[in-house]
PDB file of N, CA and C in Angstrom:
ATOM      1  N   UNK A   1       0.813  -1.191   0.000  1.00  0.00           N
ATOM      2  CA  UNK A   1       0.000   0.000   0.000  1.00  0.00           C
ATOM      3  C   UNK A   1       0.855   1.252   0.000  1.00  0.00           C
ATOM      4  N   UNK A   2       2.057   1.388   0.781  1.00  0.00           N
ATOM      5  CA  UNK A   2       2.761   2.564   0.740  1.00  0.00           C
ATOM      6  C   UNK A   2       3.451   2.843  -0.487  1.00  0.00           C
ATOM      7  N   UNK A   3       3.778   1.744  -1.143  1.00  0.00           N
ATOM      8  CA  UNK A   3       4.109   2.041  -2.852  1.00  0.00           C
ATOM      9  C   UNK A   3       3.335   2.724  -3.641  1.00  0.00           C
ATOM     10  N   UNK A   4       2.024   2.120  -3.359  1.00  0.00           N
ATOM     11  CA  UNK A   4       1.191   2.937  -4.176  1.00  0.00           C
ATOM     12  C   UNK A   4       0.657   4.702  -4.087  1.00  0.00           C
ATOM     13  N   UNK A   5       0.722   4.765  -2.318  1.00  0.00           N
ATOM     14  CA  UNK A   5       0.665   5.918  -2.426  1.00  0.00           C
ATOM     15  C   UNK A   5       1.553   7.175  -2.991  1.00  0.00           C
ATOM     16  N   UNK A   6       2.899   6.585  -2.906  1.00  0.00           N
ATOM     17  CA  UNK A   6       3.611   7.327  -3.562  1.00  0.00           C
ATOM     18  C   UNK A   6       3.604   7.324  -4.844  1.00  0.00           C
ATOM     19  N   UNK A   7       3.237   6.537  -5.184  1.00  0.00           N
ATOM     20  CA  UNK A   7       3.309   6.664  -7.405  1.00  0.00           C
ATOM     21  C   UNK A   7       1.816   7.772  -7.443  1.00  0.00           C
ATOM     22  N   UNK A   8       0.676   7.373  -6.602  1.00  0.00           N
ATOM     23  CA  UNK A   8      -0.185   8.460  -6.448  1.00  0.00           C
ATOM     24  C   UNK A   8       0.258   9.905  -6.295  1.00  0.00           C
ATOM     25  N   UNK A   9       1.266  10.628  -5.234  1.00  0.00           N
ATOM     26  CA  UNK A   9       1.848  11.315  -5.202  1.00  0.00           C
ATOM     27  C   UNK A   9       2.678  12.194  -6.363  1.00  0.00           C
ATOM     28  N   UNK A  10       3.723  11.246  -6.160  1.00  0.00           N
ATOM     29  CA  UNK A  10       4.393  11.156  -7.748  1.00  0.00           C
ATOM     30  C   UNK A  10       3.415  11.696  -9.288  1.00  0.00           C
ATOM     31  N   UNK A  11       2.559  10.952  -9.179  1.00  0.00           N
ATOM     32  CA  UNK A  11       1.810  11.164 -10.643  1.00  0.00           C
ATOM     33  C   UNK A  11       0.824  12.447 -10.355  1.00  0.00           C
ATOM     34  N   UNK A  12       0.199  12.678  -9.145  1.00  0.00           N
ATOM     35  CA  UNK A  12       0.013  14.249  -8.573  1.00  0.00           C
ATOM     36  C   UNK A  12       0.574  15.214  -9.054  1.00  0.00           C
ATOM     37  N   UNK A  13       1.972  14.794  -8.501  1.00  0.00           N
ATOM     38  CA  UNK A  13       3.160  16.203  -8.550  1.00  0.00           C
ATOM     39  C   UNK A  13       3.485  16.415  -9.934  1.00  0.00           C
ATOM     40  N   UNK A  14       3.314  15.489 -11.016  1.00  0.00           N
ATOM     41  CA  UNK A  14       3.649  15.302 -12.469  1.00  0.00           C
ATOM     42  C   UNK A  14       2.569  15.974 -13.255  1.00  0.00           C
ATOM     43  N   UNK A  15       1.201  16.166 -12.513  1.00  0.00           N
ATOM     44  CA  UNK A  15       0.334  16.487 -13.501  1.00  0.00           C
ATOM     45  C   UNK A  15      -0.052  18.020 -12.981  1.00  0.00           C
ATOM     46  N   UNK A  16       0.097  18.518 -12.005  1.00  0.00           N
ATOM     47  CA  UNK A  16       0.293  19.977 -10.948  1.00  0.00           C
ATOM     48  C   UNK A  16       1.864  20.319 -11.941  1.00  0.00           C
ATOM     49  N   UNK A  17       2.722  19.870 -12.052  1.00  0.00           N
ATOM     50  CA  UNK A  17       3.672  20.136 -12.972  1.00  0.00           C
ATOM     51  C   UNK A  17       3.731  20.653 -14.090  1.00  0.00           C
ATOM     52  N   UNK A  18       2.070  19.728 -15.035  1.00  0.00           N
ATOM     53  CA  UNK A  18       2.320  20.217 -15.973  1.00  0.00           C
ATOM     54  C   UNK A  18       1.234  21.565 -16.541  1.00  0.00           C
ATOM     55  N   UNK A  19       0.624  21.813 -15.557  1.00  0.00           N
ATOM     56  CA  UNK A  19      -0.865  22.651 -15.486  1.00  0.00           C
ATOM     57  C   UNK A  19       0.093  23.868 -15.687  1.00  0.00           C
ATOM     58  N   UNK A  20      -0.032  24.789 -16.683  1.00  0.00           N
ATOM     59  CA  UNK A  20       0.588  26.564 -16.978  1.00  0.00           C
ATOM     60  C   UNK A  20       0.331  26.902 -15.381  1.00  0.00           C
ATOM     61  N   UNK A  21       1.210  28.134 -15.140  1.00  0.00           N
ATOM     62  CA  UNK A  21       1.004  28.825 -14.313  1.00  0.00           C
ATOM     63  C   UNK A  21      -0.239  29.884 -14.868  1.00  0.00           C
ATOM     64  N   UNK A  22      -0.355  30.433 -13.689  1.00  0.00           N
ATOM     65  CA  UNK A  22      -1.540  31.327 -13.717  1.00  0.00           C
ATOM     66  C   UNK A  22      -1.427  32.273 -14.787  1.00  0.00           C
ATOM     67  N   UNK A  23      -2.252  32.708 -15.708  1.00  0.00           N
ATOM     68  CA  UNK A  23      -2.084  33.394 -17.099  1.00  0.00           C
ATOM     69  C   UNK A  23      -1.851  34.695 -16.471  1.00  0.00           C
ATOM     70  N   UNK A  24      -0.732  35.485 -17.299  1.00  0.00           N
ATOM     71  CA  UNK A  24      -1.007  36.887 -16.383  1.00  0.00           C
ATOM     72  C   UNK A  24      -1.138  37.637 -17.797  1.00  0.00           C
ATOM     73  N   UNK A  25      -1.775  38.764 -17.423  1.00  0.00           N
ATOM     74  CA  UNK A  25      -2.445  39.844 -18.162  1.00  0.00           C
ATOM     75  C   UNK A  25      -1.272  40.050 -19.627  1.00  0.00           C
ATOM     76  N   UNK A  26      -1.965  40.090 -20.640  1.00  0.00           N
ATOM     77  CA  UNK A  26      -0.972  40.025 -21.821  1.00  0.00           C
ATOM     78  C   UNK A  26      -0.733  41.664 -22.201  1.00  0.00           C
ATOM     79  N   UNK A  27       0.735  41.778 -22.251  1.00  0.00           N
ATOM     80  CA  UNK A  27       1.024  43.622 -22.420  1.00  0.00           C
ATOM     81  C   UNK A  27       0.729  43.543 -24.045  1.00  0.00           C
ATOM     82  N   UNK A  28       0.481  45.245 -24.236  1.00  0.00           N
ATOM     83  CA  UNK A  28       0.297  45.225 -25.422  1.00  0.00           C
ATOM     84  C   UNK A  28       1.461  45.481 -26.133  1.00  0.00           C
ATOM     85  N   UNK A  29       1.237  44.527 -27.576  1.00  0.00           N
ATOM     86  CA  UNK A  29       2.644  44.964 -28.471  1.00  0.00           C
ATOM     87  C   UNK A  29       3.105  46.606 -28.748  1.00  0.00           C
ATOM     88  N   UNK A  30       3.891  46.287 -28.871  1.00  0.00           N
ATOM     89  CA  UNK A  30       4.950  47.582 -29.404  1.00  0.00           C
ATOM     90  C   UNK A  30       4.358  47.691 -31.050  1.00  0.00           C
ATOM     91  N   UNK A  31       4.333  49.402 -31.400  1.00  0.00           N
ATOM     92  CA  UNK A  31       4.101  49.696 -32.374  1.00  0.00           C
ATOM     93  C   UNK A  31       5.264  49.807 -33.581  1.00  0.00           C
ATOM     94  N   UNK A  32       5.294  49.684 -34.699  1.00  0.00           N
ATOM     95  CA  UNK A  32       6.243  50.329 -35.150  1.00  0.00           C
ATOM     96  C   UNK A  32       6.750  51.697 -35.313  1.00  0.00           C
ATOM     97  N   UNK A  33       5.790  52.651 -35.098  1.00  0.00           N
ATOM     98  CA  UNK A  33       6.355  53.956 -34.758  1.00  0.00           C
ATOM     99  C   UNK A  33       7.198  53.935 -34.114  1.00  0.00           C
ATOM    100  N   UNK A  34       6.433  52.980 -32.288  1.00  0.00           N
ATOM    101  CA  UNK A  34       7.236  53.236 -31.367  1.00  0.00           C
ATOM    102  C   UNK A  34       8.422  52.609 -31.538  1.00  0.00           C
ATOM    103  N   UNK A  35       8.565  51.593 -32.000  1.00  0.00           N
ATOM    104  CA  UNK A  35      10.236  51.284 -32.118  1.00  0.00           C
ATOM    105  C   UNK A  35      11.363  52.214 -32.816  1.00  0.00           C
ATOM    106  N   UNK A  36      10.402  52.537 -33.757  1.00  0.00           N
ATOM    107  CA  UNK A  36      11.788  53.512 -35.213  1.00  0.00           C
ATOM    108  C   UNK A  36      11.917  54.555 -33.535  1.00  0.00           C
ATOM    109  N   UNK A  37      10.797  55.175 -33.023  1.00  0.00           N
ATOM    110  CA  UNK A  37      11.176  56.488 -32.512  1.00  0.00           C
ATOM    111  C   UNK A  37      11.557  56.237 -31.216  1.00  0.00           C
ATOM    112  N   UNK A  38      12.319  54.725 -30.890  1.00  0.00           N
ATOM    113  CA  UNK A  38      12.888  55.096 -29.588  1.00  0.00           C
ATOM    114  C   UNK A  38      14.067  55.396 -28.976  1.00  0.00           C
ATOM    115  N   UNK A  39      14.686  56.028 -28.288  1.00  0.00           N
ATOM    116  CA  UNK A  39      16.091  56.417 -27.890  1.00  0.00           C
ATOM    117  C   UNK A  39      16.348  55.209 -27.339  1.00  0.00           C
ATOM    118  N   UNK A  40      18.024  55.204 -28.204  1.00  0.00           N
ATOM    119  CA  UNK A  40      19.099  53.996 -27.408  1.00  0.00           C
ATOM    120  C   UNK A  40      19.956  54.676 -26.255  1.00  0.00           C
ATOM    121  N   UNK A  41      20.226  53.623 -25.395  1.00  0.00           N
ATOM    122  CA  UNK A  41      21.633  54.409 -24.423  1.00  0.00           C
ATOM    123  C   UNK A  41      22.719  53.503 -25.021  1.00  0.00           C
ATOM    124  N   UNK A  42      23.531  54.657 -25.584  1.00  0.00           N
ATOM    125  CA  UNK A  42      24.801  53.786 -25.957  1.00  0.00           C
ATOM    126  C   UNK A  42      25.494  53.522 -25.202  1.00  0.00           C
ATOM    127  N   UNK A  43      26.009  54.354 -23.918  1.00  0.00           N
ATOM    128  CA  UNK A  43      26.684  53.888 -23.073  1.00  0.00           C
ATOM    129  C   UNK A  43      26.326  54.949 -21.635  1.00  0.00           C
ATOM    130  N   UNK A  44      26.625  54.913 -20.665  1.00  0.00           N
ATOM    131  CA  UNK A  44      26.839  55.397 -19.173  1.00  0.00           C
ATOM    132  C   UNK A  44      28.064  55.486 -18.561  1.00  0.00           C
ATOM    133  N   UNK A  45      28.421  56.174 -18.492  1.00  0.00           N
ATOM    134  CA  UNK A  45      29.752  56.575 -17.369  1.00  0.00           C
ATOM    135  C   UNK A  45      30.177  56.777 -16.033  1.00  0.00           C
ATOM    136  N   UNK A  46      30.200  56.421 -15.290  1.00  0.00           N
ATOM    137  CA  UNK A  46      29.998  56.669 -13.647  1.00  0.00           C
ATOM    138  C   UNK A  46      31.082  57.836 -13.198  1.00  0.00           C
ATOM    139  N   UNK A  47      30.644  58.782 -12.279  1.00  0.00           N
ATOM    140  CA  UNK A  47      31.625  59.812 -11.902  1.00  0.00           C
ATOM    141  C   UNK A  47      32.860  59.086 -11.105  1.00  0.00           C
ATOM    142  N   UNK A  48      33.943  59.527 -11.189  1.00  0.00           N
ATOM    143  CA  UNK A  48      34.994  58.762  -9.790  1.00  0.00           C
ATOM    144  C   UNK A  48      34.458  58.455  -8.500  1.00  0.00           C
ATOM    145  N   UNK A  49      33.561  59.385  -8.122  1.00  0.00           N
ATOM    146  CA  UNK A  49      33.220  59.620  -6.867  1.00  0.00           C
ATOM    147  C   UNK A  49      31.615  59.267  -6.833  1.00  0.00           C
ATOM    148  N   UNK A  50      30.956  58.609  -7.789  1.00  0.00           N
ATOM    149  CA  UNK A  50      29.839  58.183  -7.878  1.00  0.00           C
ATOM    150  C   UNK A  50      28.529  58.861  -7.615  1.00  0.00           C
ATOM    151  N   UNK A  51      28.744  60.131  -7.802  1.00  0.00           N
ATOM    152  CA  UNK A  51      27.616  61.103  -7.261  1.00  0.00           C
ATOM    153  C   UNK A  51      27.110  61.413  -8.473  1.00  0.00           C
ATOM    154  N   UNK A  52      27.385  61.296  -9.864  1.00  0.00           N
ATOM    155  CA  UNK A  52      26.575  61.398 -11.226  1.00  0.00           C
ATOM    156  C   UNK A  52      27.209  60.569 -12.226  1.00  0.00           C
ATOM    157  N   UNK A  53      26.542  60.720 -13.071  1.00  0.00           N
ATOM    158  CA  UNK A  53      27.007  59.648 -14.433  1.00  0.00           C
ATOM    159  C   UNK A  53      26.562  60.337 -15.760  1.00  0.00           C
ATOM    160  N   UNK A  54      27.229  60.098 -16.635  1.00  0.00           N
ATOM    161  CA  UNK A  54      26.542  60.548 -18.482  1.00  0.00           C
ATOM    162  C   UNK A  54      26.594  59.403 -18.915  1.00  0.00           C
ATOM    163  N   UNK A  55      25.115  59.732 -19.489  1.00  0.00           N
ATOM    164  CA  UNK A  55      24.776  58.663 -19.915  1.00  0.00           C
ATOM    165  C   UNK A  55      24.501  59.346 -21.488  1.00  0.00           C
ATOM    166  N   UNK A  56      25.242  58.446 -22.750  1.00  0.00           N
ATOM    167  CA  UNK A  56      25.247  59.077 -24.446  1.00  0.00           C
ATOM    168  C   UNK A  56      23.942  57.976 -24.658  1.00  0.00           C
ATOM    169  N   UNK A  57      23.282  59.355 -25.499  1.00  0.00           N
ATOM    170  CA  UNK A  57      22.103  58.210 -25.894  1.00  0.00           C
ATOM    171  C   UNK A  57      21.997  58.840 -27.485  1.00  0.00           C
ATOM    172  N   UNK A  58      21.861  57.847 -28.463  1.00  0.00           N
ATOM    173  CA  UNK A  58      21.291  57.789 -29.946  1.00  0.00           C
ATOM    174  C   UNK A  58      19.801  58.078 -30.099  1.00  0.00           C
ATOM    175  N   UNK A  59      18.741  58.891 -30.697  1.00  0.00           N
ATOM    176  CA  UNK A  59      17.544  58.756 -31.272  1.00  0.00           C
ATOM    177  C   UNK A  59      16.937  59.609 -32.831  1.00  0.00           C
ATOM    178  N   UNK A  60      16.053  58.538 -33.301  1.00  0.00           N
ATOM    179  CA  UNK A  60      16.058  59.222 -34.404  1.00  0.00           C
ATOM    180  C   UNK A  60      15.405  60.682 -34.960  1.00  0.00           C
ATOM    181  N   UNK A  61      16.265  61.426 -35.786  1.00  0.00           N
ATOM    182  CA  UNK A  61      15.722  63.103 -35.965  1.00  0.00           C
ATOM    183  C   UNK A  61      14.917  62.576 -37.404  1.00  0.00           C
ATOM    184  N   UNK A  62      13.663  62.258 -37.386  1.00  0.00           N
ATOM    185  CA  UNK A  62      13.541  62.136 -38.786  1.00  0.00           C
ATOM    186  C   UNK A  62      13.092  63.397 -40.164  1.00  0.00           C
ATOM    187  N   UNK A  63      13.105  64.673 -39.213  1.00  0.00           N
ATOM    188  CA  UNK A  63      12.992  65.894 -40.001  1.00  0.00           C
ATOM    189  C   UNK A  63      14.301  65.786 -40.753  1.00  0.00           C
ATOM    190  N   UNK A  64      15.248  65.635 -39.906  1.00  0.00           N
ATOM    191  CA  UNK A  64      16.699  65.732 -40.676  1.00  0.00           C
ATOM    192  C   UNK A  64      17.460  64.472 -41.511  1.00  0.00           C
ATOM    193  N   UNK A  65      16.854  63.578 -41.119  1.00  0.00           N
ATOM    194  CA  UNK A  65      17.347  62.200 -41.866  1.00  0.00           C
ATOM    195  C   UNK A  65      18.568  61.611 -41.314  1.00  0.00           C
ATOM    196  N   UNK A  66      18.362  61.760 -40.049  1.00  0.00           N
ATOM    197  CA  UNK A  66      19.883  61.084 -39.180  1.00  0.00           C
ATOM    198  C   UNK A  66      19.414  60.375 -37.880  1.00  0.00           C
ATOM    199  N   UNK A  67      20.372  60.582 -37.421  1.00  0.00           N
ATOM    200  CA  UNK A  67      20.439  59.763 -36.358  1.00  0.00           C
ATOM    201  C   UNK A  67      20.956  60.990 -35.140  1.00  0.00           C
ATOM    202  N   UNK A  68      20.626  61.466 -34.152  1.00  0.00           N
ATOM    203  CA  UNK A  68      21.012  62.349 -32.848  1.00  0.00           C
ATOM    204  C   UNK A  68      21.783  61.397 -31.661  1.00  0.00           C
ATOM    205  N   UNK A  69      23.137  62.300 -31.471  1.00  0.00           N
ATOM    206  CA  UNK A  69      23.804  61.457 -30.411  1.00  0.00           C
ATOM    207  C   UNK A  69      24.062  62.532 -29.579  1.00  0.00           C
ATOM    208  N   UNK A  70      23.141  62.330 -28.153  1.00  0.00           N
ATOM    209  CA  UNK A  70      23.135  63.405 -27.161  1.00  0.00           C
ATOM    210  C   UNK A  70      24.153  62.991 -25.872  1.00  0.00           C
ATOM    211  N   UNK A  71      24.564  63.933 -25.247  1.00  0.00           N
ATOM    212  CA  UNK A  71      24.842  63.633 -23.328  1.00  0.00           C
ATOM    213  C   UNK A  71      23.921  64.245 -22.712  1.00  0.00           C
ATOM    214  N   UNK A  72      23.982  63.618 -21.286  1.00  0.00           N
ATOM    215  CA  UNK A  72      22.455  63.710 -20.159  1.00  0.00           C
ATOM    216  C   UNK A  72      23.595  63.391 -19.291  1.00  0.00           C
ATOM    217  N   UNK A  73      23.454  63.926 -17.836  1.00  0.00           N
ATOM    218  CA  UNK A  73      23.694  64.307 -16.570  1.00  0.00           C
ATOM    219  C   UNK A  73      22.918  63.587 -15.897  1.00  0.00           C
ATOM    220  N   UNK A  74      23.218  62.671 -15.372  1.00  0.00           N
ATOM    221  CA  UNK A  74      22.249  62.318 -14.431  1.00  0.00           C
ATOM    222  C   UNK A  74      22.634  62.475 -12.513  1.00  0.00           C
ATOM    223  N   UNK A  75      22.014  62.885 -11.716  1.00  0.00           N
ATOM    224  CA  UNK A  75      22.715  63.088 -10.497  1.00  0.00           C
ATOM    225  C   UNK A  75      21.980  62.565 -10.058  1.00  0.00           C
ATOM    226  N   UNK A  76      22.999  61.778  -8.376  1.00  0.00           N
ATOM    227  CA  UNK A  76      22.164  61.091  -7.526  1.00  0.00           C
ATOM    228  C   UNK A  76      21.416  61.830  -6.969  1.00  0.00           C
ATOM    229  N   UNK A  77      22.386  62.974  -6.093  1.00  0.00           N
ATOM    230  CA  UNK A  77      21.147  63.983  -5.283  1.00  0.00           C
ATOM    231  C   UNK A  77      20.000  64.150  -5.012  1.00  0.00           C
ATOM    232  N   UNK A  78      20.046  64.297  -6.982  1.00  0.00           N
ATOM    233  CA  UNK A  78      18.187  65.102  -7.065  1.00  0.00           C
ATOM    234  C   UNK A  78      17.406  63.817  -7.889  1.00  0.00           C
ATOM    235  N   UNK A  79      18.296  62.785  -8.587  1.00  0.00           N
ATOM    236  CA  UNK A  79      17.746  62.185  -9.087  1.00  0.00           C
ATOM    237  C   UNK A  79      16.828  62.389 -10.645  1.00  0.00           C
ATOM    238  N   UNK A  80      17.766  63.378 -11.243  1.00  0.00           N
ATOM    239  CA  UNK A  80      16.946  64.001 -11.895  1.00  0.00           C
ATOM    240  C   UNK A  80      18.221  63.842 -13.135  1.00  0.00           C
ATOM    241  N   UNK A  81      17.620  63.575 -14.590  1.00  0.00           N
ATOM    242  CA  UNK A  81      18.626  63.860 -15.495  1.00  0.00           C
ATOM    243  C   UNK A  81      17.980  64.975 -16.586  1.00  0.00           C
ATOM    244  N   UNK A  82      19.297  65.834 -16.896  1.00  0.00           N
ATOM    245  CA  UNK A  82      19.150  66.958 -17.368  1.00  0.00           C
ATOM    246  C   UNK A  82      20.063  66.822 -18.826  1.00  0.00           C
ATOM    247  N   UNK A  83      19.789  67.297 -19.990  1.00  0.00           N
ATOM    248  CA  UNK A  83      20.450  67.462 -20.725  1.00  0.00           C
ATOM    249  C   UNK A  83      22.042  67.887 -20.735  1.00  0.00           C
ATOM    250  N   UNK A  84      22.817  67.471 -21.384  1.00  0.00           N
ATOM    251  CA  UNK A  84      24.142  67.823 -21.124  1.00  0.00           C
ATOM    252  C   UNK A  84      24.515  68.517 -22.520  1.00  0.00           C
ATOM    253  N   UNK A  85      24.413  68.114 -24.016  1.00  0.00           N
ATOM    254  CA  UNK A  85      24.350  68.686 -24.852  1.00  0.00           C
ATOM    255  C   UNK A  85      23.265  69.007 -25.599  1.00  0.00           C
ATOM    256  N   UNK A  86      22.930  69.484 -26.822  1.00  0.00           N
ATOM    257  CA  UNK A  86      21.899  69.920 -27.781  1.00  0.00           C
ATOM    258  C   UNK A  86      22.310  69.549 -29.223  1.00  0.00           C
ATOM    259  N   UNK A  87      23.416  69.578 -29.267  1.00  0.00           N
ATOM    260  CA  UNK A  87      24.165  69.674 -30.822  1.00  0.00           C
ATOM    261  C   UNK A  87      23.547  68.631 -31.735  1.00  0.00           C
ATOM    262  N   UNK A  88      23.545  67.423 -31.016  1.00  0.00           N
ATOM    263  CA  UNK A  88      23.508  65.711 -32.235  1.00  0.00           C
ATOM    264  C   UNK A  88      24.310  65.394 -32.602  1.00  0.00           C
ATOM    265  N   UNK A  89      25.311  65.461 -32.093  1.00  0.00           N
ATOM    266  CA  UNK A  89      26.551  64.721 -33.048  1.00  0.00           C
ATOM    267  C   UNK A  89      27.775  64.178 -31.266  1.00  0.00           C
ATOM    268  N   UNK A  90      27.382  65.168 -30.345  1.00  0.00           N
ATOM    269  CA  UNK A  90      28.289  64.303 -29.098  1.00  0.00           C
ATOM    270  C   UNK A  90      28.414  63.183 -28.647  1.00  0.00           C
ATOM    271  N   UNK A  91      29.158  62.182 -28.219  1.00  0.00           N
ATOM    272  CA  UNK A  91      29.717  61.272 -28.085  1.00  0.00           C
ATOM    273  C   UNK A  91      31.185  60.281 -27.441  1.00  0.00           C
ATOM    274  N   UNK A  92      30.749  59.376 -27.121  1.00  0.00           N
ATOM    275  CA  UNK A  92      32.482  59.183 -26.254  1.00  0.00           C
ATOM    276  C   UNK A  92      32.223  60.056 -25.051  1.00  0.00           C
ATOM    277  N   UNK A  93      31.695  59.859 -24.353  1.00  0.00           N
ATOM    278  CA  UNK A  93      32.044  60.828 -22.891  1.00  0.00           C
ATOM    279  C   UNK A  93      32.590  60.078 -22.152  1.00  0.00           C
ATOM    280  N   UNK A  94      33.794  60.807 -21.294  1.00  0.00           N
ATOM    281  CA  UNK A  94      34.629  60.382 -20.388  1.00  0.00           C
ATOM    282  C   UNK A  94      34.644  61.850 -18.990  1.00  0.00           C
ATOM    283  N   UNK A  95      35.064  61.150 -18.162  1.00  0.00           N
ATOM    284  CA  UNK A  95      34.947  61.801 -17.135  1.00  0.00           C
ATOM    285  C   UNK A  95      37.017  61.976 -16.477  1.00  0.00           C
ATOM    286  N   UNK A  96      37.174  63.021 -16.220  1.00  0.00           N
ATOM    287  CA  UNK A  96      38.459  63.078 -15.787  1.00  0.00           C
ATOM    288  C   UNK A  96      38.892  62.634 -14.249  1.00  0.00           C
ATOM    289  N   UNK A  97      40.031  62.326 -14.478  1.00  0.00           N
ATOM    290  CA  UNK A  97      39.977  61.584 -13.119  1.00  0.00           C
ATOM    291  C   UNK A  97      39.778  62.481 -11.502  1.00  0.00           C
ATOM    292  N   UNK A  98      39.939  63.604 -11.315  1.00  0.00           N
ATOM    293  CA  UNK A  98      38.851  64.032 -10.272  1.00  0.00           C
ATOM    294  C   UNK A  98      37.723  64.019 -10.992  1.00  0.00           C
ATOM    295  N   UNK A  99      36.738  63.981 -11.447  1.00  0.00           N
ATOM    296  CA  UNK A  99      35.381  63.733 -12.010  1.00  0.00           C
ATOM    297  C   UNK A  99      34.980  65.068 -11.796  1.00  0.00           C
ATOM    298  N   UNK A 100      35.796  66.600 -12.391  1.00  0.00           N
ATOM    299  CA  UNK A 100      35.191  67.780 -12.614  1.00  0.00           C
ATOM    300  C   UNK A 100      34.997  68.468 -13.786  1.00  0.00           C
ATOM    301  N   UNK A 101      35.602  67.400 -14.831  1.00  0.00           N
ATOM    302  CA  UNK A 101      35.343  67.697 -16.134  1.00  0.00           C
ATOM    303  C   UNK A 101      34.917  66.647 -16.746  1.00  0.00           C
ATOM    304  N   UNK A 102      34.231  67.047 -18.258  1.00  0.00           N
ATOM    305  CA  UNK A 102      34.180  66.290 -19.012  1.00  0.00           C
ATOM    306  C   UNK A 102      34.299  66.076 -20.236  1.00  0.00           C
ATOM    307  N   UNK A 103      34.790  65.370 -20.828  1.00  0.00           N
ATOM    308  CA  UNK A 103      35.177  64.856 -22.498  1.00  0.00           C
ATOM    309  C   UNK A 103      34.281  64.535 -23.054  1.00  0.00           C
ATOM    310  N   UNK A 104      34.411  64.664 -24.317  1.00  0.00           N
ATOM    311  CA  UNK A 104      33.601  64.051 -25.003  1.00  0.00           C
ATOM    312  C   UNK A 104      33.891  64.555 -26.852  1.00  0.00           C
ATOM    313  N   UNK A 105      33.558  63.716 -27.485  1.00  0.00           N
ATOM    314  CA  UNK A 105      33.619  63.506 -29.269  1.00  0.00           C
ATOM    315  C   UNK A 105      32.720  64.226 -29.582  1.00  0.00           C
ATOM    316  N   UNK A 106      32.781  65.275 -30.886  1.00  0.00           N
ATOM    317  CA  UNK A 106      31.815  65.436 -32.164  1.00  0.00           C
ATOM    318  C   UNK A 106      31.737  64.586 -33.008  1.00  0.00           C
TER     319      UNK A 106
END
């Protein structure tokens, strides 16, 4: 008898196994607008001293027919990120080693 209860068990736990988990709410797809028009982060930089970071991000200008490569500031403090350039073409940001300046590519 105790054999059997366990293959009972066993074949329980096998079929609770194979039942889906609980369905959860299905998100809605992504549009193709929204993909062409979304900003990439190409990369993030951490300050020496870890109190902000730039973060270069790519998105598309399609008035102009390119591609925009910005810097953004981000600080712990306030938690808040602020533009760092305007141009579209910055890139490569580096931070100097006291972390009071910063580099960066056209």
């Amino acid at each position: 008898m105790r054999g059997s209860s366990r293959a009972v068990i066993l074949l329980a736990g096998a079929l609770l196994a194979s039942i889906p988990a609980a369905a959860q709410p299905a998100k809605d797809l992504i549009t193709l607008d929204e993909f062409m028009n979304a900003t990439d982060i190409k990369e993030a930089k951490l300050s020496p001293d870890g109190s902000a970071a730039i973060i270069a991000t790519e998105s598309p200008d399609w008035q102009h027919n390119r591609f925009r490569s910005d810097l953004w500031i981000w600080k712990q403090q306030t938690g808040e990120t602020i533009p760092l350039t305007r141009s579209g073409h910055a890139r490569a940001p580096r931070w100097s080693p006291d972390g009071k300046y910063i580099a960066f590519s056209f």
